[in-house]
Protein backbone atom coordinates (compact mmCIF):
# COMPACT_ATOMS: atom_id res chain seq x y z
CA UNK A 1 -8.86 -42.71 68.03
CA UNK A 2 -7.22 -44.55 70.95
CA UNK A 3 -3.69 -44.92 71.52
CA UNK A 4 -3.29 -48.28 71.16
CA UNK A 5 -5.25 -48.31 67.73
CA UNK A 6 -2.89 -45.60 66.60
CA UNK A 7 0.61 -47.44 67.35
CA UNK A 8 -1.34 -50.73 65.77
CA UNK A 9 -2.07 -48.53 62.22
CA UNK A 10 1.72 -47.41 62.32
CA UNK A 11 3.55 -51.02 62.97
CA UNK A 12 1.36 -52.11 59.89
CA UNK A 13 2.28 -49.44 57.72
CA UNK A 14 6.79 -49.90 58.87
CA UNK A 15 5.47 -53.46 57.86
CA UNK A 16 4.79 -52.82 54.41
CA UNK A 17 7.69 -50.97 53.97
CA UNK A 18 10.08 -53.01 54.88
CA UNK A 19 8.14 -55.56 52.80
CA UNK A 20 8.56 -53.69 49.52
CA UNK A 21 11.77 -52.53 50.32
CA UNK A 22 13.05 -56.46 50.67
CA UNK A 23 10.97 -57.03 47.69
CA UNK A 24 13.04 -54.41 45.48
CA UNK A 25 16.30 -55.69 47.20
CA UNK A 26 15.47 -59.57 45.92
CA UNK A 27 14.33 -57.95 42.40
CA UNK A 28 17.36 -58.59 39.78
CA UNK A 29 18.60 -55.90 38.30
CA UNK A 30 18.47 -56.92 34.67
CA UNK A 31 14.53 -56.36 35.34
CA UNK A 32 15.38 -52.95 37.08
CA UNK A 33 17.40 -51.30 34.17
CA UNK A 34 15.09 -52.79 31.88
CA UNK A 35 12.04 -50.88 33.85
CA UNK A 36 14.42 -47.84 33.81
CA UNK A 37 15.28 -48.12 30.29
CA UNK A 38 11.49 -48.83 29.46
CA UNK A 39 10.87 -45.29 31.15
CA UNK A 40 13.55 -43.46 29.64
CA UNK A 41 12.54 -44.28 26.74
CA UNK A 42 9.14 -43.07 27.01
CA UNK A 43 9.94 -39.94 27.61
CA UNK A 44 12.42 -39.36 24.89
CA UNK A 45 10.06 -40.75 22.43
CA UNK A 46 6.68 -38.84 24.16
CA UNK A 47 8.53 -35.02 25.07
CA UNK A 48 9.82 -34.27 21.05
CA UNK A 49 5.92 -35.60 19.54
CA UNK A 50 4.57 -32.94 21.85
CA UNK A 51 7.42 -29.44 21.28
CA UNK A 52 7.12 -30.41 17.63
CA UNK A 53 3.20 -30.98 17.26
CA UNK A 54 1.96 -28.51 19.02
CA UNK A 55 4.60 -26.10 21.07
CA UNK A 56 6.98 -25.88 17.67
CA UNK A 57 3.55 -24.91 15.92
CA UNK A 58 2.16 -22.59 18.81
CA UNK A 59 5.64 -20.54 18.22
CA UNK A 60 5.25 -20.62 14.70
CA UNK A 61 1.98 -18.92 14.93
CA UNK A 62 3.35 -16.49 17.21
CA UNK A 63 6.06 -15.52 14.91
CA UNK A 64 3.29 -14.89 12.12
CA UNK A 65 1.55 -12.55 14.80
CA UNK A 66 4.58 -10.59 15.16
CA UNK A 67 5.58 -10.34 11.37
CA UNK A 68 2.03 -9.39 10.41
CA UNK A 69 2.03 -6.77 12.62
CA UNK A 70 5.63 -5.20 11.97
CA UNK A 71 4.67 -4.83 8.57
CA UNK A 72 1.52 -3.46 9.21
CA UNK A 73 3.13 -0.80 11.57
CA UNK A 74 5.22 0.12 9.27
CA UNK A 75 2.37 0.71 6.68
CA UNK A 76 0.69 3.30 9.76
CA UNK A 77 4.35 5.09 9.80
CA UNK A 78 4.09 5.58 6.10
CA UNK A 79 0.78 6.81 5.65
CA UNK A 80 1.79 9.03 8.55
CA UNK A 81 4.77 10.37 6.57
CA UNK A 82 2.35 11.13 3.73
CA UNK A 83 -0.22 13.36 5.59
CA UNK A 84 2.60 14.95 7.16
CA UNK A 85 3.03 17.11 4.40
CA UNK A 86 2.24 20.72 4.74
CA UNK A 87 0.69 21.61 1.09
CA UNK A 88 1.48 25.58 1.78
CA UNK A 89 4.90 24.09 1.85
CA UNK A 90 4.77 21.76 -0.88
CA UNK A 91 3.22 24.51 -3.44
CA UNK A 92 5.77 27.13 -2.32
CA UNK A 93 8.93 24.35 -2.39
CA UNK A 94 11.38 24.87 -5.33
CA UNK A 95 10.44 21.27 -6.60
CA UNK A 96 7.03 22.65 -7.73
CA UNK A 97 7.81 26.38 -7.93
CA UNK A 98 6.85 27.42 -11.33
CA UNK A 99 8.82 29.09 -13.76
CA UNK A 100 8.59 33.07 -14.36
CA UNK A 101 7.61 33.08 -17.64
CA UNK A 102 7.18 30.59 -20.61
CA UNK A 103 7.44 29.93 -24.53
CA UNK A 104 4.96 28.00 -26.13
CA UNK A 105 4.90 26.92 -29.90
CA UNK A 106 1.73 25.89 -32.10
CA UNK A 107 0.95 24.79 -35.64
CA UNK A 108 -2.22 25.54 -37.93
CA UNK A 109 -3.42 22.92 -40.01
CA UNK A 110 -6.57 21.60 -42.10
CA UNK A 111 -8.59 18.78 -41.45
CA UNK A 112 -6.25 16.84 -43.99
CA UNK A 113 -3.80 18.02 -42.11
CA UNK A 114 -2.18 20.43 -44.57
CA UNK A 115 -0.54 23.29 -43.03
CA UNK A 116 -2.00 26.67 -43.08
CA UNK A 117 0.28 30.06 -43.73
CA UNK A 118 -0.84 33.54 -42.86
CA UNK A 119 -3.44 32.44 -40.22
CA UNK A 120 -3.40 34.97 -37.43
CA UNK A 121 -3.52 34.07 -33.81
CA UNK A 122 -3.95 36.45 -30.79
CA UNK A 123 -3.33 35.59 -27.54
CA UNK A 124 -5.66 37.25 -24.87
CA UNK A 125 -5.93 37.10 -20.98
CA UNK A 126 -8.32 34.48 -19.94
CA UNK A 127 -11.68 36.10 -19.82
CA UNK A 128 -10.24 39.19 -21.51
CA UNK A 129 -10.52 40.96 -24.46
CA UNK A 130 -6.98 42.54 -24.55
CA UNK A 131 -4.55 41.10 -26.90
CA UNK A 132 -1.61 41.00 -25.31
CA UNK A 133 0.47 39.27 -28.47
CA UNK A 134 -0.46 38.25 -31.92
CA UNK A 135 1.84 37.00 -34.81
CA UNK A 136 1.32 34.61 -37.42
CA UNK A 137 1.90 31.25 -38.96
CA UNK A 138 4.69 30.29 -41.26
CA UNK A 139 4.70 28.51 -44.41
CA UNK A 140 4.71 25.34 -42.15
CA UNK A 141 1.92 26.34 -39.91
CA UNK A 142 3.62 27.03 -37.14
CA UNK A 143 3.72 30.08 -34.35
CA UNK A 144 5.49 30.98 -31.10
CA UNK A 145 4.90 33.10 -28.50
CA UNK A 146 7.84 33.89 -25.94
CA UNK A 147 8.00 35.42 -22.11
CA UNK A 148 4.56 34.54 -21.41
CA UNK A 149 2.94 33.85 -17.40
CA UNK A 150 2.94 30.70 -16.80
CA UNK A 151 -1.29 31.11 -16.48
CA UNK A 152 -4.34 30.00 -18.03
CA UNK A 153 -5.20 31.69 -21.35
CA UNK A 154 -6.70 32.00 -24.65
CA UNK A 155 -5.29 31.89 -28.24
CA UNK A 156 -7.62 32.90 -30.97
CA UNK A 157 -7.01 31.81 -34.27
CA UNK A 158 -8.22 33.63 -37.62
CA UNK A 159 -7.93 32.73 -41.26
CA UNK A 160 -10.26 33.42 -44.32
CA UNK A 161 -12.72 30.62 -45.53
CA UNK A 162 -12.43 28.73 -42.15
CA UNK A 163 -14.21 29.18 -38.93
CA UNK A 164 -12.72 30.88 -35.95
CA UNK A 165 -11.05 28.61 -33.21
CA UNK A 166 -10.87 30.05 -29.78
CA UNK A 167 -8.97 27.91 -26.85
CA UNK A 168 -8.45 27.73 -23.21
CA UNK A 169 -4.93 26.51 -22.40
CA UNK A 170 -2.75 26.42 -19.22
CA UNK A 171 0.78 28.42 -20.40
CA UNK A 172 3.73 25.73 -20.29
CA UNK A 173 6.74 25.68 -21.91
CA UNK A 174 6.74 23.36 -24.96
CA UNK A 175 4.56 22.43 -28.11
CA UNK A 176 0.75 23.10 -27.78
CA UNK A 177 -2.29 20.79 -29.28
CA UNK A 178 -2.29 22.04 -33.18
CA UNK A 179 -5.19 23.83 -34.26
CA UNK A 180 -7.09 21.76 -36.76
CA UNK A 181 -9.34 24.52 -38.92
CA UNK A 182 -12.56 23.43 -40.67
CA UNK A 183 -13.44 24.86 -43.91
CA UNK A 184 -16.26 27.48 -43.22
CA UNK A 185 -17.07 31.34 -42.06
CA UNK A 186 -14.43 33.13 -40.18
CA UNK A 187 -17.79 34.80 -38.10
CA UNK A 188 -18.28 31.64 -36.56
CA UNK A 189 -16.45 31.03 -33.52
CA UNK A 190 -15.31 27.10 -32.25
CA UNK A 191 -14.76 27.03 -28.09
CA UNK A 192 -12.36 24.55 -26.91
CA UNK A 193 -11.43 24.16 -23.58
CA UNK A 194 -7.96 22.16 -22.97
CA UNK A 195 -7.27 23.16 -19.01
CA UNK A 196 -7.13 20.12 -17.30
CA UNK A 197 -5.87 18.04 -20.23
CA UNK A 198 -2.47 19.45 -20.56
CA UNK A 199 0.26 19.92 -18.79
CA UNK A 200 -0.48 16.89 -16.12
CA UNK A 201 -1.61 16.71 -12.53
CA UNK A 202 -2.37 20.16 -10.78
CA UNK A 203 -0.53 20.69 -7.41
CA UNK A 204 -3.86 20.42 -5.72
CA UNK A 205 -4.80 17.62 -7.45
CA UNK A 206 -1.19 16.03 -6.24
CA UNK A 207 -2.02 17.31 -2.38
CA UNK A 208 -5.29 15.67 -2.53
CA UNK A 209 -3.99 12.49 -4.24
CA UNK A 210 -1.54 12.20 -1.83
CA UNK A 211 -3.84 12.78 1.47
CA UNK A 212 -6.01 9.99 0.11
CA UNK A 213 -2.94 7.33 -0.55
CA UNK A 214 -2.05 8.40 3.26
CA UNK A 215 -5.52 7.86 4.82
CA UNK A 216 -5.63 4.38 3.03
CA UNK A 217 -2.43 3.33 3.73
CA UNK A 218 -2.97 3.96 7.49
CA UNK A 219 -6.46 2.49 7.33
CA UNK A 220 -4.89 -0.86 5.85
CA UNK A 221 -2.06 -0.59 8.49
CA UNK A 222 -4.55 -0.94 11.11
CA UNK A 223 -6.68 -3.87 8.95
CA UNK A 224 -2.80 -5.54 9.49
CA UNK A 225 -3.06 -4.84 12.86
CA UNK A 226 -6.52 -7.04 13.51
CA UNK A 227 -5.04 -9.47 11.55
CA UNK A 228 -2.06 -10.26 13.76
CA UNK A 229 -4.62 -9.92 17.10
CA UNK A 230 -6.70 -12.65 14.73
CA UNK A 231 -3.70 -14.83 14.45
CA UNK A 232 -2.73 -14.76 18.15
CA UNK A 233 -6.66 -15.86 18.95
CA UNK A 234 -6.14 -18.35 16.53
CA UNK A 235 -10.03 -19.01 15.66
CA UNK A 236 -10.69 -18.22 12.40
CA UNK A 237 -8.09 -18.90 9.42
CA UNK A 238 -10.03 -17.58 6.39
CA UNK A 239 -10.60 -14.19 8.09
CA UNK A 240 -6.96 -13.86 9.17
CA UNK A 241 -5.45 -14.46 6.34
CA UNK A 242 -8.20 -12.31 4.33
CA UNK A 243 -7.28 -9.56 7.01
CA UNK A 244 -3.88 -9.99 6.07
CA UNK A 245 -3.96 -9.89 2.22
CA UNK A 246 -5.98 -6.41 2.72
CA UNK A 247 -2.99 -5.15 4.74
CA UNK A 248 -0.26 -5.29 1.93
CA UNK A 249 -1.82 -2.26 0.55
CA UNK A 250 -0.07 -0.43 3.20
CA UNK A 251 3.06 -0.56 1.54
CA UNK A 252 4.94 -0.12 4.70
CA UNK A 253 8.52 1.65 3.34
CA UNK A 254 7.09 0.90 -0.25
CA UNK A 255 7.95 -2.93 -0.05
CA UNK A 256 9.76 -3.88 3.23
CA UNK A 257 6.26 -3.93 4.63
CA UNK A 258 4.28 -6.08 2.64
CA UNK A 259 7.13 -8.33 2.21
CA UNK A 260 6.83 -9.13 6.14
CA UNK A 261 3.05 -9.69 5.70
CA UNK A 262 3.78 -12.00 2.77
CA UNK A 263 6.21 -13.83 4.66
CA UNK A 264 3.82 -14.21 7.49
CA UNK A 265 0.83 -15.40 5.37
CA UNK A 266 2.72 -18.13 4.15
CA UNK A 267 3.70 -19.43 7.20
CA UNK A 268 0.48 -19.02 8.40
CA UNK A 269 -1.17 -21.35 5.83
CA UNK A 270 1.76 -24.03 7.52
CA UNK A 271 0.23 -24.25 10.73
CA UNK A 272 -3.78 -23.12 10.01
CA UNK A 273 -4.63 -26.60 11.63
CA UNK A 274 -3.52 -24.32 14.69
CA UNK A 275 -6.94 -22.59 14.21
CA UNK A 276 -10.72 -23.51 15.74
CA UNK A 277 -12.33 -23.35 12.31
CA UNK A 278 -9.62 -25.53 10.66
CA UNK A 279 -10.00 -27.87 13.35
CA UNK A 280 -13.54 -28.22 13.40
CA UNK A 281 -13.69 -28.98 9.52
């Protein structure tokens, strides 16, 4: 490109400058605030449609992300608490340290539910022959035995014209299941078995109980988790929020966990058009 071409290009372009420039100057300037007022306007009406419709919403969402998954954490922590527990510790602590010895009381009666005197009843070792106490029943049927190991054990009880009844028990203080004699040969011998059904849950029964409730609880804790990654990738609403109802079994801190979750499912179903599959229905 020449010189001469060069300075030509530039006094045509100062040209048109000063040409709009004297245009602007002529313009009046009820037309220039109204062009300025036209374009202040625009973006007072334009910036509020788009924080409220979408970046208002987009926040929202992220605030259901984080409350999903603060309640779900706190569901992990608690199952965590619960497995922590050392079951030598929890058999040998004084909250489940058994007493020394025990008293039991029974009664005797007929089918009819009459009450039985004079029936005697032997108390043996379990799998044992030796009697270690006997007494018998009162004119009301009843019996007691006192200072005995707080064990499993068997009670025998005799009386003429009915058949035998031998039982299994577990030793706790307090009333035992009555004896209920049928009408037959004192020979014949009735087994009944009643470990397990008295006396409530057995410390390893508890332990085990409790190991399970702590492996759940963290498993849903970490279903919560997903579900707060699902609501930050915003694609799929059912599934989130499906995600999410799994996790209040967590139980974070018994309820301040799944009140968080709750809390962020409902404002999730406020801004599910936020999500792909929402959108694309």
């Amino acid at each position: 490109m020449s010189d001469k071409s060069f300075d030509e290009r530039r006094a045509a372009l100062r040209e048109r400058v000063e040409r709009k420039l004297e245009d602007r100057q002529n313009q009046p300037e009820d037309e220039i605030l109204d062009s300025s007022d036209s374009m202040l306007n625009k973006e007072i009406t334009v910036k509020p449609m788009i924080d409220l419709d979408y970046d208002e919403r987009e926040r929202l969402r992220m605030i259901v992300a984080v409350l999903v998954l603060i309640g779900s954490i706190l569901g992990i922590v608690s199952g965590g608490i619960l497995l922590q527990g050392n079951p030598d510790e929890l058999l040998n602590s004084s909250l489940f340290k058994e007493a020394e010895t025990v008293d039991i009381t029974g009664q005797v009666l007929t089918v009819d539910g009459v009450t039985l005197e004079n029936a005697t009843i032997e108390l043996y070792e379990h799998k044992s022959i030796v009697v270690l106490q006997s007494t018998t029943s009162d004119e009301n049927g009843y019996f007691q035995f006192d200072g005995l190991q707080p064990e499993v054990m068997e009670l025998r009880v005799v009386i003429a014209g009915y058949d035998t009844v031998e039982r299994t028990f577990m030793a706790e203080n307090g009333l035992v299941k009555p004896f209920t004699m049928k009408e037959g040969n004192s020979s014949s011998i009735i087994q009944e078995n009643t470990v397990g059904s008295e006396g409530g849950w057995s410390l390893e029964a508890a332990v085990a109980l409790s190991t399970f409730l702590g492996i759940f609880t963290i498993v849903t804790g970490f279903i919560g988790v997903q579900a707060s990654v699902e609501v930050r990738r915003g694609t799929k609403y059912r599934r989130t929020q499906y995600l999410a109802g799994i996790s209040l079994f967590s139980r974070g801190l018994i309820w301040i966990g799944p009140i968080l979750i709750l809390a962020g499912m409902a404002l999730n179903s406020l801004v599910k058009d936020q999500y792909e599959d929402y959108t694309e229905e």
